[in-house]
C-alpha atoms as a PDB file:
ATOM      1  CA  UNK A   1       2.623   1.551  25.203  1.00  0.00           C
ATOM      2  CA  UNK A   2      -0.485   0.896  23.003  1.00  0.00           C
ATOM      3  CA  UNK A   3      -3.570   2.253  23.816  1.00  0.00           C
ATOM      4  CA  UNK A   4      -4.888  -1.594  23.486  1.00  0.00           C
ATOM      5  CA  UNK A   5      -2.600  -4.461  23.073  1.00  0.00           C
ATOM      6  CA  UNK A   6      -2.378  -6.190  19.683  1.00  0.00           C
ATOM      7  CA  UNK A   7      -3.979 -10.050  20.282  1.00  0.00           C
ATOM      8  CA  UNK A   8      -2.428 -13.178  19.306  1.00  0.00           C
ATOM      9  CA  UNK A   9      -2.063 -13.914  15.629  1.00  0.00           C
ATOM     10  CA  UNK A  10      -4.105 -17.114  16.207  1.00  0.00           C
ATOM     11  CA  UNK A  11      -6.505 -15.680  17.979  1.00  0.00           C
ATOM     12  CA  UNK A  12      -9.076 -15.549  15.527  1.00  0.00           C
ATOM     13  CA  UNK A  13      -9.085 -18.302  12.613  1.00  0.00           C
ATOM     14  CA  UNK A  14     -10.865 -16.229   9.786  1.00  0.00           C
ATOM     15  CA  UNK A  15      -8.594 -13.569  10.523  1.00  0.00           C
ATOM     16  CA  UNK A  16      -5.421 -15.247  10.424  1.00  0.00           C
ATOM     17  CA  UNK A  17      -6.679 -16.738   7.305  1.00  0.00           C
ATOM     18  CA  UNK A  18      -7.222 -13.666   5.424  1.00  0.00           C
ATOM     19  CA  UNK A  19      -3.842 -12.289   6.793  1.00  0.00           C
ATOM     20  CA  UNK A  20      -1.866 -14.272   4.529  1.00  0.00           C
ATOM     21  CA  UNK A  21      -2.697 -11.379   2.535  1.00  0.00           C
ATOM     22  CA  UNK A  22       0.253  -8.818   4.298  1.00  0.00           C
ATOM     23  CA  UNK A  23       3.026 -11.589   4.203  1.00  0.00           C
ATOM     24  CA  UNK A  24       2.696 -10.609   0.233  1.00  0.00           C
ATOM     25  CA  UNK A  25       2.769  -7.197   1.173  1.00  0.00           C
ATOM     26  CA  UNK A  26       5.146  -6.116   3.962  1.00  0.00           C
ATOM     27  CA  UNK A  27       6.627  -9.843   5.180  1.00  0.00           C
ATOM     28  CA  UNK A  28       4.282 -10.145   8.486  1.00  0.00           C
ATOM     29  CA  UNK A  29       0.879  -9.429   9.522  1.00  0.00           C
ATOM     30  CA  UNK A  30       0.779  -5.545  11.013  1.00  0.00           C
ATOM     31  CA  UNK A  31       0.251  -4.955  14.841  1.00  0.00           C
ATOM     32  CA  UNK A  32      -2.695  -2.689  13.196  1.00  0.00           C
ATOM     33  CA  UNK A  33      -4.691  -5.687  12.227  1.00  0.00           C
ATOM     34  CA  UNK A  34      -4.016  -8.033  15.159  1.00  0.00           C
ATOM     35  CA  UNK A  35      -5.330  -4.980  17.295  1.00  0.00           C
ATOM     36  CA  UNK A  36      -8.719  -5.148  15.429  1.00  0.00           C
ATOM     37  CA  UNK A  37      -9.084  -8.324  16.051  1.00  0.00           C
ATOM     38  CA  UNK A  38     -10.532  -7.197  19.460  1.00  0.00           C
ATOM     39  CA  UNK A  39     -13.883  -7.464  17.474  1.00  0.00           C
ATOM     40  CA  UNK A  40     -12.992  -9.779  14.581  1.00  0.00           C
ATOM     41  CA  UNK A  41     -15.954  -8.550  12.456  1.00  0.00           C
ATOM     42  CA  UNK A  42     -13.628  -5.146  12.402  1.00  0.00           C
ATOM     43  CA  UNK A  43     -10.127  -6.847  11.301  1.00  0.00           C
ATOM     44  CA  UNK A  44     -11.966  -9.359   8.469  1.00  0.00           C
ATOM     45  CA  UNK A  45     -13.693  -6.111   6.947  1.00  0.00           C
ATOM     46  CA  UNK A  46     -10.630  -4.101   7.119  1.00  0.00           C
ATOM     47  CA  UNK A  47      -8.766  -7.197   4.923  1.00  0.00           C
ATOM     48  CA  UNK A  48     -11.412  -7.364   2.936  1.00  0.00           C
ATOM     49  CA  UNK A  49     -11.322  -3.871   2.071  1.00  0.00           C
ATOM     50  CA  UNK A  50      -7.713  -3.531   1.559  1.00  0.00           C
ATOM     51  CA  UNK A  51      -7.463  -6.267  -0.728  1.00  0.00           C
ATOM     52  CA  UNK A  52     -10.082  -4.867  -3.354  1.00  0.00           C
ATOM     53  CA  UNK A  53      -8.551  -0.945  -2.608  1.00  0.00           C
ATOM     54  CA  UNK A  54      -4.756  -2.803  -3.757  1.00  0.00           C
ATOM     55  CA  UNK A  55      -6.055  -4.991  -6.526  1.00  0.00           C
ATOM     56  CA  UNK A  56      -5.105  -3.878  -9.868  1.00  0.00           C
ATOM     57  CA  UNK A  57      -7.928  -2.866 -12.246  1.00  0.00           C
ATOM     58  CA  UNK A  58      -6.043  -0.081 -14.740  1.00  0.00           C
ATOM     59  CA  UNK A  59      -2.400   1.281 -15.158  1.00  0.00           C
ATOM     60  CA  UNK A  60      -2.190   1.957 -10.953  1.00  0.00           C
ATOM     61  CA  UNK A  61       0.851  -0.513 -10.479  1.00  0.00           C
ATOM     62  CA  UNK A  62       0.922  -1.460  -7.176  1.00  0.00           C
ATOM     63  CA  UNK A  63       4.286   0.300  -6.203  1.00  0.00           C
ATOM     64  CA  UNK A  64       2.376   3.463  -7.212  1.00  0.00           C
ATOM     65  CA  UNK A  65      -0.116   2.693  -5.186  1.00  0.00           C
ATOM     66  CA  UNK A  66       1.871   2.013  -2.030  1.00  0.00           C
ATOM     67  CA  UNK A  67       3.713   5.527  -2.937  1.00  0.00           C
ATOM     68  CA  UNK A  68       0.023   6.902  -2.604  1.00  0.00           C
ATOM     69  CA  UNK A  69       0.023   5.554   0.493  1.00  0.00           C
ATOM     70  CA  UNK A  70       3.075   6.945   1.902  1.00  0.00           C
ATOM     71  CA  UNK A  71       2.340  10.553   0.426  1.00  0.00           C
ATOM     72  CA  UNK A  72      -1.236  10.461   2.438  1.00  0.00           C
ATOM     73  CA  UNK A  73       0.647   9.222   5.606  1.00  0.00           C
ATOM     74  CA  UNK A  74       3.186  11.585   5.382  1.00  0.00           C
ATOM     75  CA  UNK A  75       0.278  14.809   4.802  1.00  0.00           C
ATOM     76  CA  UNK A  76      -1.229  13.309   7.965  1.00  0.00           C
ATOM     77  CA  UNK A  77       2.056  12.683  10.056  1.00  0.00           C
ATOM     78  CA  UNK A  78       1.645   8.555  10.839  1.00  0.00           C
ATOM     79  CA  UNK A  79       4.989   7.188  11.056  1.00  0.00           C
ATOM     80  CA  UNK A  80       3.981   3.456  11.172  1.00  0.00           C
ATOM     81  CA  UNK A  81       2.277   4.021   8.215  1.00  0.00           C
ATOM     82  CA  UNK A  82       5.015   5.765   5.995  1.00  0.00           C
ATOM     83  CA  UNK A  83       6.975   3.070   7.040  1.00  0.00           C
ATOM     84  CA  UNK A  84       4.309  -0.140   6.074  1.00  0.00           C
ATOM     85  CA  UNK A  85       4.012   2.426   2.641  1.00  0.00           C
ATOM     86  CA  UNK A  86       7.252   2.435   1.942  1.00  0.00           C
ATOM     87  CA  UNK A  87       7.888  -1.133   2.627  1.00  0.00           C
ATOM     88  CA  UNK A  88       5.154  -1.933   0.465  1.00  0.00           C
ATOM     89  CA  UNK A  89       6.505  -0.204  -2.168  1.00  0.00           C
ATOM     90  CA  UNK A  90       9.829  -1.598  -2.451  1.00  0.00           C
ATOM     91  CA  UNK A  91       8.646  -5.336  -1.759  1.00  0.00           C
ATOM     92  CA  UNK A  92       6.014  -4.501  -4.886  1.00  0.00           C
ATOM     93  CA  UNK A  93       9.185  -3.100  -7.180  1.00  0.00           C
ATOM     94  CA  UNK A  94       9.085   0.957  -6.773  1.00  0.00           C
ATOM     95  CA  UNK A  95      12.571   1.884  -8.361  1.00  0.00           C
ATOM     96  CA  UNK A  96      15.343   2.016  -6.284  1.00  0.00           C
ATOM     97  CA  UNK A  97      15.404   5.931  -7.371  1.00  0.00           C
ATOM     98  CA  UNK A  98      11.853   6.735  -6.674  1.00  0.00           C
ATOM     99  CA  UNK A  99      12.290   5.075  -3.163  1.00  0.00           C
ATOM    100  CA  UNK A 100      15.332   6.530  -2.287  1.00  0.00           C
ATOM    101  CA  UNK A 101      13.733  10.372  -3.144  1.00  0.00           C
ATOM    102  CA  UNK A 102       9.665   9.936  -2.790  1.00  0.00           C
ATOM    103  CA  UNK A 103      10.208  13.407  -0.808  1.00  0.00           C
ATOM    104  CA  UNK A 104      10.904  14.887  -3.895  1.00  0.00           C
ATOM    105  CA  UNK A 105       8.958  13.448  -6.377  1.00  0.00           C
ATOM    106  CA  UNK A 106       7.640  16.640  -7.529  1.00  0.00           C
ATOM    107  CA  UNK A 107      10.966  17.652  -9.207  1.00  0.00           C
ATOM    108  CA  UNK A 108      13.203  14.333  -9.132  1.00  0.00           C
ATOM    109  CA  UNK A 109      13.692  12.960 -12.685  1.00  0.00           C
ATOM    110  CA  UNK A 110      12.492   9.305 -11.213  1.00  0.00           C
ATOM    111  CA  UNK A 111       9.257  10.642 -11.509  1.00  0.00           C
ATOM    112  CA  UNK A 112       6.848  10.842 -14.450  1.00  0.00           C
ATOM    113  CA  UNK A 113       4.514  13.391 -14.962  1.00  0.00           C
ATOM    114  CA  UNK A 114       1.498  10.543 -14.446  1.00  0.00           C
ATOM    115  CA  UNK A 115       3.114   9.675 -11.121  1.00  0.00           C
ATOM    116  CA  UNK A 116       3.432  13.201 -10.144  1.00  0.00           C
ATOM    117  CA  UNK A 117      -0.418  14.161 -10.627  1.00  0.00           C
ATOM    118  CA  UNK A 118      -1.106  10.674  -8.988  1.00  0.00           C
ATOM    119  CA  UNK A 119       0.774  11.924  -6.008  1.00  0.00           C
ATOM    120  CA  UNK A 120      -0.022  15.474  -5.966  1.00  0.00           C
ATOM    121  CA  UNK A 121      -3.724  14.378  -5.478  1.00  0.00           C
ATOM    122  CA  UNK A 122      -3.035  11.625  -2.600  1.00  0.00           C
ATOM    123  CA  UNK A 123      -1.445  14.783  -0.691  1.00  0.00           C
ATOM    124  CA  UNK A 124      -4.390  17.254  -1.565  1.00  0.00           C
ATOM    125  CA  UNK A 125      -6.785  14.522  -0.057  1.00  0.00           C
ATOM    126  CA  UNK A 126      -5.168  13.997   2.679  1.00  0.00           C
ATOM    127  CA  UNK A 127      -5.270  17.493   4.174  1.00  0.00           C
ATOM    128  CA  UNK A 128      -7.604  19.137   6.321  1.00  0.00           C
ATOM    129  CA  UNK A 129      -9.562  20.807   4.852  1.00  0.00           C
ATOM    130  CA  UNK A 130      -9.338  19.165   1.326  1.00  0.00           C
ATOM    131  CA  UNK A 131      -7.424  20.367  -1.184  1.00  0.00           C
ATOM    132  CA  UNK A 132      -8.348  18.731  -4.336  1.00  0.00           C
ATOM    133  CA  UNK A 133      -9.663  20.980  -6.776  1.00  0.00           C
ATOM    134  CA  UNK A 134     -10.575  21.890 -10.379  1.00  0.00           C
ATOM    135  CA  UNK A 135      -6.480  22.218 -11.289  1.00  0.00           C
ATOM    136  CA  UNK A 136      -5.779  18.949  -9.620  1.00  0.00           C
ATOM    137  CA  UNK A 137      -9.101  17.116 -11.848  1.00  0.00           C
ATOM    138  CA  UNK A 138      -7.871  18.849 -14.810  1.00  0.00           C
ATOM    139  CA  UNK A 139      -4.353  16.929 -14.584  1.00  0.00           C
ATOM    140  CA  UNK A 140      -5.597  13.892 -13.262  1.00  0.00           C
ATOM    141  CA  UNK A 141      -7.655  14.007 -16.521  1.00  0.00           C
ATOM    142  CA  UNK A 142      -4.484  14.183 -18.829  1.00  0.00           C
ATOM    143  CA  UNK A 143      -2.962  11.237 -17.542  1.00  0.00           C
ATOM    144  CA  UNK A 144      -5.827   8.923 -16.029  1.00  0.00           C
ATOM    145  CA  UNK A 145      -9.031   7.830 -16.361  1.00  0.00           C
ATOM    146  CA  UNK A 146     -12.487   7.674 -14.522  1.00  0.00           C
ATOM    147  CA  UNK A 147     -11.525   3.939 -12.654  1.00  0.00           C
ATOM    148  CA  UNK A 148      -7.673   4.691 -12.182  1.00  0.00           C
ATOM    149  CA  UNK A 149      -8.475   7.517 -10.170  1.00  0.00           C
ATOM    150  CA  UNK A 150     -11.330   5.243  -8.114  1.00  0.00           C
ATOM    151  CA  UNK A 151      -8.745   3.207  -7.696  1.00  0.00           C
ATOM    152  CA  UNK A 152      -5.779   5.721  -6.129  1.00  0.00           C
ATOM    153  CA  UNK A 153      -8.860   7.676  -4.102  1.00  0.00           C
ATOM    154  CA  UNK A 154      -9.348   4.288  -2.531  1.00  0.00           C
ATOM    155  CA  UNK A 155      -5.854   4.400  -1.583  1.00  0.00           C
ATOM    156  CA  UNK A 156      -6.142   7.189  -0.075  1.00  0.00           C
ATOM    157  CA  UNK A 157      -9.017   6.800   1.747  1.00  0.00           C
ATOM    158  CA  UNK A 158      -8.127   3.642   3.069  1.00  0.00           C
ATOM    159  CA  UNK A 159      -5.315   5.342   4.734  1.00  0.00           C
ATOM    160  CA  UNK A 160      -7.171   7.853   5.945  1.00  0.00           C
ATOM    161  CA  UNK A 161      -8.725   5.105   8.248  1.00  0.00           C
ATOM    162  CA  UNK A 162      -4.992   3.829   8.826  1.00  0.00           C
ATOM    163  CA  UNK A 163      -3.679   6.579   9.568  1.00  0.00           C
ATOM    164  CA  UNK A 164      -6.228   7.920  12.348  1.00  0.00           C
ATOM    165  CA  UNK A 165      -6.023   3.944  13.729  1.00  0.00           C
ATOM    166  CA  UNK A 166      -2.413   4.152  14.373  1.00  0.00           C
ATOM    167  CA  UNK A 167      -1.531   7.216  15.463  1.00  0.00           C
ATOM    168  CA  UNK A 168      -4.575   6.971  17.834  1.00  0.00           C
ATOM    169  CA  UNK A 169      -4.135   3.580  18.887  1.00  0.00           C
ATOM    170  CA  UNK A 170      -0.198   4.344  19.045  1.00  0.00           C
ATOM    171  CA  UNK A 171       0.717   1.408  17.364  1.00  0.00           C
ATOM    172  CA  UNK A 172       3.571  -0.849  18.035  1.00  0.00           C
ATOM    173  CA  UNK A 173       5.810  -0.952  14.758  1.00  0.00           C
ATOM    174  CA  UNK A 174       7.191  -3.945  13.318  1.00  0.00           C
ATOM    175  CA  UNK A 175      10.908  -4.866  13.180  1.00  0.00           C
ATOM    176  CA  UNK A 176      10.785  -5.233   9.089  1.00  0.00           C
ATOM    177  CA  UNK A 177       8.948  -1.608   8.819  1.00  0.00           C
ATOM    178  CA  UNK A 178      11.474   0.002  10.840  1.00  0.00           C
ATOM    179  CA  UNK A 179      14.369  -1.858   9.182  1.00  0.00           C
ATOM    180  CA  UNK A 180      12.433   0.575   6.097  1.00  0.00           C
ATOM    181  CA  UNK A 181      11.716   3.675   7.668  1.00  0.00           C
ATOM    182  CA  UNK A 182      15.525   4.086   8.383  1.00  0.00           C
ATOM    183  CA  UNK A 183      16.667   2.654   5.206  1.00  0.00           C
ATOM    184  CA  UNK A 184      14.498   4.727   3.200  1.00  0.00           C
ATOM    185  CA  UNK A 185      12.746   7.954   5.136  1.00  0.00           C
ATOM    186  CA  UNK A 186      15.157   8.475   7.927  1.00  0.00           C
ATOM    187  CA  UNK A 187      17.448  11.048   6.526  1.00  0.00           C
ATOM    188  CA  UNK A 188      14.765  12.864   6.556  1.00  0.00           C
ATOM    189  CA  UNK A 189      13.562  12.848   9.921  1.00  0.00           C
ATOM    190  CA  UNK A 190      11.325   9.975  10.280  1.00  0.00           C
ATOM    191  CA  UNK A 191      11.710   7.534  13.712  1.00  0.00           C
ATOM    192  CA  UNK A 192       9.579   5.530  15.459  1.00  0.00           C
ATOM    193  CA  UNK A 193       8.106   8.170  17.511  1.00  0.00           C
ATOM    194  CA  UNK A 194       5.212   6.800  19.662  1.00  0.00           C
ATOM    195  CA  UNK A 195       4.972   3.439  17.681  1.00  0.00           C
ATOM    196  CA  UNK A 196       8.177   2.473  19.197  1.00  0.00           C
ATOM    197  CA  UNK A 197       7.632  -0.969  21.696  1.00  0.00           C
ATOM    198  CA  UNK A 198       7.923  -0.423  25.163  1.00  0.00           C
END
């Protein structure tokens, strides 16, 4: 079970309004967000702030960004994120290839050098202690510039907050983000683990 049960979608107005938002992005509003909505001040922020991390300033396509996301939540072990990530990613038009081998994307051909950096630094900042570094700057420098990498940092730090949230909170996952998990991350060991509904 969840440490606190998610509320009703309707049970807060402004937050069902700004929830429109994640039918874009995964098909349904997340289990995460209706659990915030315990104190609605903390589920409208959270929108908020996830809508200006995902918006689209510089070259960061949204698939890469969602592949950010998955990279981070893999470093830091959240299954019900990996799966929202990768569900993201697909529904935002990652290629078929990249999704099928985002384990690899260090030496799989789907993967452009850009991409790689991009991804390389999403799993450096994700680890404890943090691993970014002068040789990870130096290559983010070759392929991006000052805002781009604002912009994938903000990825990453968002799910940093995600992350701790729903493995803490032991999250309920969603029918359409296990339907992805399986279809793209179980062959390599992911499952529902403690997100699974009781």
């Amino acid at each position: 079970m969840p440490l606190v049960q998610p509320l009703d979608a309707n049970h807060d107005q402004e937050t069902k309004a700004l929830a429109n938002f994640f039918n874009e992005t995964l098909g349904f509003c997340p289990n995460s967000v209706l659990t915030m909505q315990h104190r609605p001040e903390i589920s409208k922020a959270f929108i908020n702030l996830n809508k200006a991390v995902m918006s689209n300033q510089g070259r960061v396509t949204s698939a890469l960004k969602r592949m950010i996301a998955w990279v981070s939540s893999n470093a830091t072990g959240c299954r019900y994120c990996q799966a929202h990530a990768i569900r993201a990613a697909e529904r935002y038009g990652a290629e078929q290839e990249q999704l099928e081998n985002i384990w690899e994307y260090r030496t799989h051909p789907a993967f452009s050098e850009a991409e790689r950096v991009a991804l390389d630094f999403s799993l450096a900042a994700s680890q404890i202690p943090n691993a970014v570094d002068q040789e990870i700057k130096e290559r983010l420098y070759l392929h991006w510039d000052e805002g781009e990498i604002v912009e994938m940092l903000g990825v990453i730090s968002l799910f940093g907050y995600l992350n701790r949230w729903n493995d803490s909170m032991g999250t309920s996952i969603e029918d359409g983000a296990v339907e992805s998990g399986k279809l793209y991350l179980a062959k390599n060991g992911w499952e529902k683990g403690k997100h699974d509904i009781k």
